[in-house]
C-alpha atoms as a PDB file:
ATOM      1  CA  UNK A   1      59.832  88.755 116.440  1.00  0.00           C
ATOM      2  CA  UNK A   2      60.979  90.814 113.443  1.00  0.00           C
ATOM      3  CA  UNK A   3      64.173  92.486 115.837  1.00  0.00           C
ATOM      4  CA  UNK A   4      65.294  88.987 116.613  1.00  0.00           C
ATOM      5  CA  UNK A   5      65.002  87.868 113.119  1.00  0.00           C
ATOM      6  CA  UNK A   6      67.307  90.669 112.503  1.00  0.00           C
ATOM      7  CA  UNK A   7      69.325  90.223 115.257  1.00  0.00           C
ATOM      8  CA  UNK A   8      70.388  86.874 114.057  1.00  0.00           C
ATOM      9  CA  UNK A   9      70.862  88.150 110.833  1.00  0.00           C
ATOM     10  CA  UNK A  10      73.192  90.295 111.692  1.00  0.00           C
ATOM     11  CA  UNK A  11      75.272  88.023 114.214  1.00  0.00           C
ATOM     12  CA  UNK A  12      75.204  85.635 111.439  1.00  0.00           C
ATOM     13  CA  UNK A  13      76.645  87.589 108.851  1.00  0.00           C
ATOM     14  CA  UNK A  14      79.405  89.132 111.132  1.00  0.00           C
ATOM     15  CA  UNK A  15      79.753  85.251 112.896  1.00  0.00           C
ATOM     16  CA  UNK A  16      80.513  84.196 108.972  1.00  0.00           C
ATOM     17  CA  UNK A  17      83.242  87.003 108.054  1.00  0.00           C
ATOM     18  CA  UNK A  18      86.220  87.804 108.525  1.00  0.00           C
ATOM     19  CA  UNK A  19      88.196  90.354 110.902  1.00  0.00           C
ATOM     20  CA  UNK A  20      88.095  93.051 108.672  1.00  0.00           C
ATOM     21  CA  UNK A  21      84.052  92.980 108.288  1.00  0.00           C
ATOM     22  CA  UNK A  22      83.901  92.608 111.927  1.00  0.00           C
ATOM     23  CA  UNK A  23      85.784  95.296 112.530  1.00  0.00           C
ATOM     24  CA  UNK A  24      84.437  97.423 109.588  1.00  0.00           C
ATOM     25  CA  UNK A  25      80.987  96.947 110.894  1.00  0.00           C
ATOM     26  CA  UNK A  26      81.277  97.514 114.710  1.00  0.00           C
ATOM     27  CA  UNK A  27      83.685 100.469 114.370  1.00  0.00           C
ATOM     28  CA  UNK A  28      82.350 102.212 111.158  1.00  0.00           C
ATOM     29  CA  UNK A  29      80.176 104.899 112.942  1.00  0.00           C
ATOM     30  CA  UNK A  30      83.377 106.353 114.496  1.00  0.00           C
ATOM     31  CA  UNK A  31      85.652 105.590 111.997  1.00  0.00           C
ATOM     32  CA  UNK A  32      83.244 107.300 109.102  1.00  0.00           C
ATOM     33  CA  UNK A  33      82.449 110.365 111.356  1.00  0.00           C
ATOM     34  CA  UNK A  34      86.801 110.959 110.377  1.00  0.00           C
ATOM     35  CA  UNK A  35      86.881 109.695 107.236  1.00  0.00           C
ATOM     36  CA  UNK A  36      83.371 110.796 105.261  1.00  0.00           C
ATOM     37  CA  UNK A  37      84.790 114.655 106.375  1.00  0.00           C
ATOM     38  CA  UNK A  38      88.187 113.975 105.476  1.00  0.00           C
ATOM     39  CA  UNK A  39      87.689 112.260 102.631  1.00  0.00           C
ATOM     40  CA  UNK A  40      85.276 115.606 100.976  1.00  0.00           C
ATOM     41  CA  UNK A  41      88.411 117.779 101.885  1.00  0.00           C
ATOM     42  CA  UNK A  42      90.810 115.105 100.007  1.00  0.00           C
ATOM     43  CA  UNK A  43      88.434 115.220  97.207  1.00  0.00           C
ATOM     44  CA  UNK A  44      88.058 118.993  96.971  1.00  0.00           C
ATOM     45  CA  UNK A  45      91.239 119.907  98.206  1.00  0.00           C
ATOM     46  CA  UNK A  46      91.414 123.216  95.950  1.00  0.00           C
ATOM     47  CA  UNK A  47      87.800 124.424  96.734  1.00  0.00           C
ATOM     48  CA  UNK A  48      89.486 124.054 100.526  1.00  0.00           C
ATOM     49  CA  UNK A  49      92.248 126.258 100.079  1.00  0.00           C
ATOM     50  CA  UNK A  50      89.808 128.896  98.350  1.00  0.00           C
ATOM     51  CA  UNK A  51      87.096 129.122 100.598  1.00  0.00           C
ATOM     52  CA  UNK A  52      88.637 127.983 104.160  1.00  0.00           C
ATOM     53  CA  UNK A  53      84.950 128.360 105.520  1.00  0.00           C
ATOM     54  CA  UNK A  54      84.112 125.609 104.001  1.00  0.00           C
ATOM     55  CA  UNK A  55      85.588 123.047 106.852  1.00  0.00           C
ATOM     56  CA  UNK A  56      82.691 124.077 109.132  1.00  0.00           C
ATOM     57  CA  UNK A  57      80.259 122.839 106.791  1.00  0.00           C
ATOM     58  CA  UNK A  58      81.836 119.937 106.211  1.00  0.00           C
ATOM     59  CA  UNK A  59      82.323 118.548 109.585  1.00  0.00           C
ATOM     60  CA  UNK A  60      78.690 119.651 110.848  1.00  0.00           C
ATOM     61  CA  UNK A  61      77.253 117.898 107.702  1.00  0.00           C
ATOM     62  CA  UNK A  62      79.332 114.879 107.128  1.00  0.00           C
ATOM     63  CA  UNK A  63      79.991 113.877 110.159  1.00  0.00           C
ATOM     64  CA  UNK A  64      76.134 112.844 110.760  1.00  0.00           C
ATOM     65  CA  UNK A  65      76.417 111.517 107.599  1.00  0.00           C
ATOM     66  CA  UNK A  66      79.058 109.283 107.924  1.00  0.00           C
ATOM     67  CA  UNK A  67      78.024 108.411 111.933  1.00  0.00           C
ATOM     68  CA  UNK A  68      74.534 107.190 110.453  1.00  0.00           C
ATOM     69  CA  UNK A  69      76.422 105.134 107.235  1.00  0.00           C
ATOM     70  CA  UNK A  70      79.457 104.115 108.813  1.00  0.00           C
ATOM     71  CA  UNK A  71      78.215 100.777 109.706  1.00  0.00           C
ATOM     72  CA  UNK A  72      77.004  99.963 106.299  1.00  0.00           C
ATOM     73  CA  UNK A  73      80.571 101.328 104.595  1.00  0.00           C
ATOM     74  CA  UNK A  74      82.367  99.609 107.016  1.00  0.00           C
ATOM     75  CA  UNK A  75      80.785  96.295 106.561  1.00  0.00           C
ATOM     76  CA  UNK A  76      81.232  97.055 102.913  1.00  0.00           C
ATOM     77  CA  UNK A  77      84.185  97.799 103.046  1.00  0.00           C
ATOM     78  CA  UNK A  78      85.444  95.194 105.542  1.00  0.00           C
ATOM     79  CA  UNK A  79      84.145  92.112 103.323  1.00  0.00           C
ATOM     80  CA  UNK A  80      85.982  93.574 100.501  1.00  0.00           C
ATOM     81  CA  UNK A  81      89.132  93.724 101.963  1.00  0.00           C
ATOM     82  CA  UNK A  82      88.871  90.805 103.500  1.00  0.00           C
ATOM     83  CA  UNK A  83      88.055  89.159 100.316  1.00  0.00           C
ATOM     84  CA  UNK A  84      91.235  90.780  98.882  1.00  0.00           C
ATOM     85  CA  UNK A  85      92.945  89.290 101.468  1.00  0.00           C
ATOM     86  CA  UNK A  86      92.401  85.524 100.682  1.00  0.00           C
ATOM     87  CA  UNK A  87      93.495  86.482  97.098  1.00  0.00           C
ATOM     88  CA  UNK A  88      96.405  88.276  97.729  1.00  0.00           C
ATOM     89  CA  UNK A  89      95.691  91.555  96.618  1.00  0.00           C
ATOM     90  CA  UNK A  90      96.208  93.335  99.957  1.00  0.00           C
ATOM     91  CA  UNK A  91      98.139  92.521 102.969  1.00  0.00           C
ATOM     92  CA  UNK A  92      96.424  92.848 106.955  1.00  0.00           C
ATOM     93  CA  UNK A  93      99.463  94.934 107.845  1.00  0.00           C
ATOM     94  CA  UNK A  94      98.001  97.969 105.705  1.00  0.00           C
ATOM     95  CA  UNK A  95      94.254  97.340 106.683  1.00  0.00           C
ATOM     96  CA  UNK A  96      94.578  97.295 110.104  1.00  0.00           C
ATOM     97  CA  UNK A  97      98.086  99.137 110.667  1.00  0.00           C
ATOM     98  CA  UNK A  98      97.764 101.626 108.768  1.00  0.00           C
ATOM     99  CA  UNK A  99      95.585 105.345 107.629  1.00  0.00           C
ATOM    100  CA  UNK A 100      96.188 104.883 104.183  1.00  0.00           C
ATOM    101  CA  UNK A 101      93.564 103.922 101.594  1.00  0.00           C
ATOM    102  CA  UNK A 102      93.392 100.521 102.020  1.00  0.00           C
ATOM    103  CA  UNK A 103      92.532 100.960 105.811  1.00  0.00           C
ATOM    104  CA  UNK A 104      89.621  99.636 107.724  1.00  0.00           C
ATOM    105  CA  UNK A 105      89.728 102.532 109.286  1.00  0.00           C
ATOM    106  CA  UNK A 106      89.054 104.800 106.417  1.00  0.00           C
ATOM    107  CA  UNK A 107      85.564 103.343 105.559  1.00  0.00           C
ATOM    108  CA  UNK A 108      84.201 105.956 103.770  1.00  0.00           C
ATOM    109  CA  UNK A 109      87.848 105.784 100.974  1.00  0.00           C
ATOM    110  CA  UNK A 110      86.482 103.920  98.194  1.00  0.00           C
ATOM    111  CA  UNK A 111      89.629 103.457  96.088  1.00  0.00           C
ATOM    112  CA  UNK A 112      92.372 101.889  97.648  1.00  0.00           C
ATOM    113  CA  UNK A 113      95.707 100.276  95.638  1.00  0.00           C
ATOM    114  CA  UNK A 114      96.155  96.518  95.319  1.00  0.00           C
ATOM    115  CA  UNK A 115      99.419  94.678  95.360  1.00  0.00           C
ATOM    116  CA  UNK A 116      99.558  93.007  91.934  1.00  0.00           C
ATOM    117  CA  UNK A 117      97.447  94.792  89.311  1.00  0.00           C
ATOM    118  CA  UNK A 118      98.560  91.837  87.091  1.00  0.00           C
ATOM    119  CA  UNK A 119      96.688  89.571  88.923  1.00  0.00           C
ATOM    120  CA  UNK A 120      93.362  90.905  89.085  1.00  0.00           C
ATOM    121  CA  UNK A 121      93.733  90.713  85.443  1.00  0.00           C
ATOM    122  CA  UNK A 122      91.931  88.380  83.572  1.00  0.00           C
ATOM    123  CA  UNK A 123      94.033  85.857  81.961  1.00  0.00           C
ATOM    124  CA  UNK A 124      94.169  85.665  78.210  1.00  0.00           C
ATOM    125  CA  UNK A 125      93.572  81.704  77.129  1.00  0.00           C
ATOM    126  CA  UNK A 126      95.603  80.478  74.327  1.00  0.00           C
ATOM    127  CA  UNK A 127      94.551  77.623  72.393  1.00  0.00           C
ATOM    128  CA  UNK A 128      96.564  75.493  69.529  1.00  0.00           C
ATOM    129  CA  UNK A 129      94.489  77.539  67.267  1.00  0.00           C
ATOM    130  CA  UNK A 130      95.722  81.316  68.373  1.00  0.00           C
ATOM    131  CA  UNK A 131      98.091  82.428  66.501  1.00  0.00           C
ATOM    132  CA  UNK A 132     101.821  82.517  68.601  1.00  0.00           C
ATOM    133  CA  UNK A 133     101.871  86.397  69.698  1.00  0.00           C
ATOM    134  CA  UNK A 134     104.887  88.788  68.022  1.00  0.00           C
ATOM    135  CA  UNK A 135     107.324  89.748  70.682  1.00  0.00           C
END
């Protein structure tokens, strides 16, 4: 009873979300086996270049890694972009057509660029009672 209870979680949650969480979700063991690995030598790039042994490690440890949380990151991931999306902040063309950092496909890159920086800023309010700003 407890599978099918989370079962229909699950189908609910991806039924309720949009194409990038879908995605995200079913492809993110694949996708993170790449990315968690490439995304250690991105981060470490110097340590790379110093100690070219180092790539073995990396692929025979992270790769697990990022089989066993890719689903997780992707969903993650997926629901943020997708959020982003309905705001504006990112465009479908670079999170489905694209490698870069804002890719679905790149599940395990936490920091990806947003459009308009200016308007993910909060707004300052000005009352009658501010005083008019000095340009």
């Amino acid at each position: 009873m407890r599978i099918i209870a989370i079962a229909l979680l699950a189908a609910s949650l991806l039924a309720l979300s949009g194409c990038a969480t879908v995605t995200g979700t079913l492809t993110g063991a694949f996708t993170n086996a790449v990315d968690a690995p490439a995304e250690n030598y991105r981060a470490n790039r110097a340590q790379f270049d110093d100690v070219p042994i180092l790539h073995a490690p990396n692929a025979l440890i992270l790769a697990p890694v990022g089989v066993a949380t890719g689903p997780f990151l992707g969903f993650a991931k997926g629901l943020a972009l997708d959020i982003q999306s309905v705001i504006g902040q990112v465009d479908y063309a670079d999170v489905f057509g694209s490698y870069g950092p804002a890719s679905i496909w790149r599940p395990f890159t936490f920091r990806w660029p947003i459009k308009d920086r200016a308007a993910a800023a909060p707004r300052e309010s000005s009352s009658p009672s501010d005083p008019p700003s000095r340009k």
